[in-house]
N, C-alpha and C. Protein backbone atom coordinates (compact mmCIF):
# COMPACT_ATOMS: atom_id res chain seq x y z
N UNK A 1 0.83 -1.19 0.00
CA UNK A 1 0.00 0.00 0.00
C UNK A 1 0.88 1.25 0.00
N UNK A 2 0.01 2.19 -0.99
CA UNK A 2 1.27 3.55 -0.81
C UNK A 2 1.20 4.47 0.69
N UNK A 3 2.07 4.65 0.89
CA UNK A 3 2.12 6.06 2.33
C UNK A 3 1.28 6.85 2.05
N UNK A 4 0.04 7.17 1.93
CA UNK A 4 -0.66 8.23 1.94
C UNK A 4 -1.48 8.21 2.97
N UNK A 5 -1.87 9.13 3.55
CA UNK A 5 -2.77 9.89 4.62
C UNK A 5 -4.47 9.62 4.03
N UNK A 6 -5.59 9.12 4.84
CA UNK A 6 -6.88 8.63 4.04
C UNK A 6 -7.12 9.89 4.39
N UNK A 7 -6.84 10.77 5.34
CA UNK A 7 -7.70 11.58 5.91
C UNK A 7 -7.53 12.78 5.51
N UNK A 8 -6.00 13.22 5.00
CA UNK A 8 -5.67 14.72 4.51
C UNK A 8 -5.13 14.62 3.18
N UNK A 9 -4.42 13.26 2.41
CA UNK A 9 -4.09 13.01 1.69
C UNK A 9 -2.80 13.23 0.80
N UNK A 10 -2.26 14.07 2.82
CA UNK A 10 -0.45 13.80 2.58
C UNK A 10 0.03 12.82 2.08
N UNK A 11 1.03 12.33 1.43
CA UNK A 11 2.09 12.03 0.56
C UNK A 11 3.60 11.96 0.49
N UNK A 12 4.10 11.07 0.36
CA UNK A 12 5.89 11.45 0.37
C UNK A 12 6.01 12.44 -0.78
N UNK A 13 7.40 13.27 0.00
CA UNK A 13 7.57 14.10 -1.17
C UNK A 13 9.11 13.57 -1.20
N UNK A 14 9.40 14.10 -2.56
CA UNK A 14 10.70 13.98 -3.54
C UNK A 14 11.61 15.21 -3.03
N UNK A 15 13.07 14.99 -2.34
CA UNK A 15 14.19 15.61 -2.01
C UNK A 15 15.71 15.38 -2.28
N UNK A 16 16.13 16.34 -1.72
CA UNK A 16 17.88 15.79 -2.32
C UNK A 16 18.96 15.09 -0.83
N UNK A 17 19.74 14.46 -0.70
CA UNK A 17 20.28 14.54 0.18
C UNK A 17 21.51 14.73 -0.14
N UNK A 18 22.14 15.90 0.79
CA UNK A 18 23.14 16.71 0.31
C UNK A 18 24.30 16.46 1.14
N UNK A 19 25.79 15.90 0.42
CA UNK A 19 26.68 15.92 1.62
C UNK A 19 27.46 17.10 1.90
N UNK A 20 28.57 17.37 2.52
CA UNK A 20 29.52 17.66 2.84
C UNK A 20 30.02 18.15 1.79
N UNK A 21 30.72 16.86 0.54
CA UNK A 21 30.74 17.73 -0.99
C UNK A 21 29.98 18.24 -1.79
N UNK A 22 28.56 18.90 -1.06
CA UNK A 22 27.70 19.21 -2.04
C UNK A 22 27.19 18.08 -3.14
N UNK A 23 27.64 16.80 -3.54
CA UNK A 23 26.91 15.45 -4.11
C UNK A 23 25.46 15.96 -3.09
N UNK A 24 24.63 15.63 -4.80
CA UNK A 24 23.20 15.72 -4.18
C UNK A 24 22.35 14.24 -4.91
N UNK A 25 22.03 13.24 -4.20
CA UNK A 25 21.33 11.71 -4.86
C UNK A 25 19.71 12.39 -3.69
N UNK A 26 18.68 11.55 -4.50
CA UNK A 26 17.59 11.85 -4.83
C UNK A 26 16.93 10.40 -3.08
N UNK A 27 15.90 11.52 -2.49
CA UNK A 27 15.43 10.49 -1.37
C UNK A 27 14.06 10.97 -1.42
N UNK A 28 13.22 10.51 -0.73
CA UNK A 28 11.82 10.22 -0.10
C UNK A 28 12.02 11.05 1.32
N UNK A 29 10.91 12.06 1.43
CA UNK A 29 10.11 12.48 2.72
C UNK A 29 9.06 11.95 3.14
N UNK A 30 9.11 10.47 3.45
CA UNK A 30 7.40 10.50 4.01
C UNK A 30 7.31 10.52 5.38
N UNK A 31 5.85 10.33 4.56
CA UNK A 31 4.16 11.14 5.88
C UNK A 31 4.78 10.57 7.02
N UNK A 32 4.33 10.98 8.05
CA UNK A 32 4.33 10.25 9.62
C UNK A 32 3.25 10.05 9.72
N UNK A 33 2.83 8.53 9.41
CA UNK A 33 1.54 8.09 9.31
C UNK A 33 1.42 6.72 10.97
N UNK A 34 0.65 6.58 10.83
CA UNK A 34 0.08 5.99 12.27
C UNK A 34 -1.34 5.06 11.77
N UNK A 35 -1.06 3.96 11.61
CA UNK A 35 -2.35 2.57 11.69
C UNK A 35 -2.93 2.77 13.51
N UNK A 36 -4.30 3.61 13.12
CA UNK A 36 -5.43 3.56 14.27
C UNK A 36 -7.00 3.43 14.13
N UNK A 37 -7.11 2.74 15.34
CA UNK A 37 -8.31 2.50 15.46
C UNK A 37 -9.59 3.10 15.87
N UNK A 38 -10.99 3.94 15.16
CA UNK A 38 -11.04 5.07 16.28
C UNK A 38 -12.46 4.35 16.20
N UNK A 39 -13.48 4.93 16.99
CA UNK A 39 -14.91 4.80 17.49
C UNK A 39 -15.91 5.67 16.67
N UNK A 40 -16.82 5.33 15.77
CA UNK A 40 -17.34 6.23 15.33
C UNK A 40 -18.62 6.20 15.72
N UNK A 41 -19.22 7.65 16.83
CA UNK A 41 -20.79 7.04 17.53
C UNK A 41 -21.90 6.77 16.69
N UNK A 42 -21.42 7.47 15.53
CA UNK A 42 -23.07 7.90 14.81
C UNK A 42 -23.38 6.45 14.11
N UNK A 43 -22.60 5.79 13.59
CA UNK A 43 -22.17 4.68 12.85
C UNK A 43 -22.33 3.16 13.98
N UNK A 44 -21.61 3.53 15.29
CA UNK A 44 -22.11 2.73 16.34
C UNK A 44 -20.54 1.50 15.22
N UNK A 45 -19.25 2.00 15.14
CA UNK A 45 -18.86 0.80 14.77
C UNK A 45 -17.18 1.52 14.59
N UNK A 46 -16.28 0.42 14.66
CA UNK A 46 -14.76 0.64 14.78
C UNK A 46 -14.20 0.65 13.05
N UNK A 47 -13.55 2.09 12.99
CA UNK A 47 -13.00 2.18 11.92
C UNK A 47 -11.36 2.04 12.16
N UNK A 48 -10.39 1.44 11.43
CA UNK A 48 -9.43 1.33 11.18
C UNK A 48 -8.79 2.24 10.50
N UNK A 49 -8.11 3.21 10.28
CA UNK A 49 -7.36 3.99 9.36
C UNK A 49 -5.86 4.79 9.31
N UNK A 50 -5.58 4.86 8.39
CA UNK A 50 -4.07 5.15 8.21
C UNK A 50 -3.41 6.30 8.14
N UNK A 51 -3.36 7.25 9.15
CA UNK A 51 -3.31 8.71 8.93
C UNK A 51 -2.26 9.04 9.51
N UNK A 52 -1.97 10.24 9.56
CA UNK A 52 -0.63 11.31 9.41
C UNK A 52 -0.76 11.80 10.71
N UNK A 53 0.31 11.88 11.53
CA UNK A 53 0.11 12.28 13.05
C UNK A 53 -0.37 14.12 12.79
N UNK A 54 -0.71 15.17 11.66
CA UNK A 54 -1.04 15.97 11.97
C UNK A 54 -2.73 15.64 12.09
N UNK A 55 -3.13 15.22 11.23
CA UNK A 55 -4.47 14.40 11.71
C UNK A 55 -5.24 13.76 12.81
N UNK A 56 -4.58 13.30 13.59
CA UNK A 56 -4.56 12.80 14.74
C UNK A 56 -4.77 14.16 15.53
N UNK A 57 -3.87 15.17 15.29
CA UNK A 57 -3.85 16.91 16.58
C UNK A 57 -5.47 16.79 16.03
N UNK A 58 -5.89 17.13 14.25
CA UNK A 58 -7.13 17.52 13.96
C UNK A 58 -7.96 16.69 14.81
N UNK A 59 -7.97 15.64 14.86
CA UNK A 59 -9.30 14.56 15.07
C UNK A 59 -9.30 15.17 16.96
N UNK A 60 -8.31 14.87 17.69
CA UNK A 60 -8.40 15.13 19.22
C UNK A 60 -9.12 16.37 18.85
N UNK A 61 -9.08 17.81 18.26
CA UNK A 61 -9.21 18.95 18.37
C UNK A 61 -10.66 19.21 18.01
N UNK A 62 -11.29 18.45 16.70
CA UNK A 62 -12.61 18.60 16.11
C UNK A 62 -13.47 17.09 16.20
N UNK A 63 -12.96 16.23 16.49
CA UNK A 63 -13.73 15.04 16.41
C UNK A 63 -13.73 14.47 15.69
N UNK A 64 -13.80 13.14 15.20
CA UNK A 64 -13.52 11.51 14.11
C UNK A 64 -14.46 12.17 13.20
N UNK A 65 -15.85 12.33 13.82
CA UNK A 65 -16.62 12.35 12.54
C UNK A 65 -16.90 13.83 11.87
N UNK A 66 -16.68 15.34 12.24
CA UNK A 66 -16.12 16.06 11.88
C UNK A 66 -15.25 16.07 10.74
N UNK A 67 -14.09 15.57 11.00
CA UNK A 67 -12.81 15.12 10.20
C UNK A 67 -13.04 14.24 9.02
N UNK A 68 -13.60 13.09 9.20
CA UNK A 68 -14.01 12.24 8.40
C UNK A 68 -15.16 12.49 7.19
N UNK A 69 -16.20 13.97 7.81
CA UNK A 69 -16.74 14.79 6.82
C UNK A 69 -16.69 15.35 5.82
N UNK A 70 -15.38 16.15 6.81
CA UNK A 70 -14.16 17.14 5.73
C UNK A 70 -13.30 16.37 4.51
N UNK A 71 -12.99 14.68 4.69
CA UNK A 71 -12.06 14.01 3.93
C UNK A 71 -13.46 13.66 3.01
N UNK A 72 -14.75 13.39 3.04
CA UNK A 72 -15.35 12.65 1.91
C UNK A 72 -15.89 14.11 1.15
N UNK A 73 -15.63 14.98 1.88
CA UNK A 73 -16.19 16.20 0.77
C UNK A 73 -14.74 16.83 0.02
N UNK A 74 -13.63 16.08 0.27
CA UNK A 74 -12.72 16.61 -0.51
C UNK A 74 -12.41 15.50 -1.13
N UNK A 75 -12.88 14.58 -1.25
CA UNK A 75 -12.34 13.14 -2.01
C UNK A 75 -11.40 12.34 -1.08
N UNK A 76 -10.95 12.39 -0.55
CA UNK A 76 -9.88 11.73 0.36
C UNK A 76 -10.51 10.54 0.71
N UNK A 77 -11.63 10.01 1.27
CA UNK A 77 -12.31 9.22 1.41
C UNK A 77 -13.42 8.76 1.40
N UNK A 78 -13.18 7.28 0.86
CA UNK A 78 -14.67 7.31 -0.70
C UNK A 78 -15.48 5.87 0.25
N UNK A 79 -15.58 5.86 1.35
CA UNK A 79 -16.47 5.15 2.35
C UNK A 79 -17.62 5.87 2.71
């Protein structure tokens, strides 16, 4: 499965890593993603999902199903 975020739809990004002699070869930034389990009341049932620890600040801050609103009205998630 690729590193992507279900919920915001972060992504690795493409960088250089640079030494000492200035040699620059080509690396991966990825997501800080986190496999969790959350409670959804309205639904009355346990969702599983794969998200990005800034997601996680969102969800504590606005709520699972809040959040989970915001991702199917932007496409992010098609459940």
């Amino acid at each position: 499965m690729s590193r992507v975020c279900e919920l915001t739809g972060k992504r690795a990004m493409v960088g250089n890593n640079v030494s000492h002699a200035m040699n620059k070869t080509k690396r991966k930034f990825n997501a800080n993603l986190v496999k969790k389990r959350f409670f959804i009341p309205e639904e009355d049932r346990w969702v599983t999902l794969k998200v990005c620890t800034s997601a996680l600040k969102d969800i504590n801050k606005k709520g699972i199903s809040a959040v989970i609103k915001e991702a199917k009205a932007k496409g992010f998630l098609q459940k």
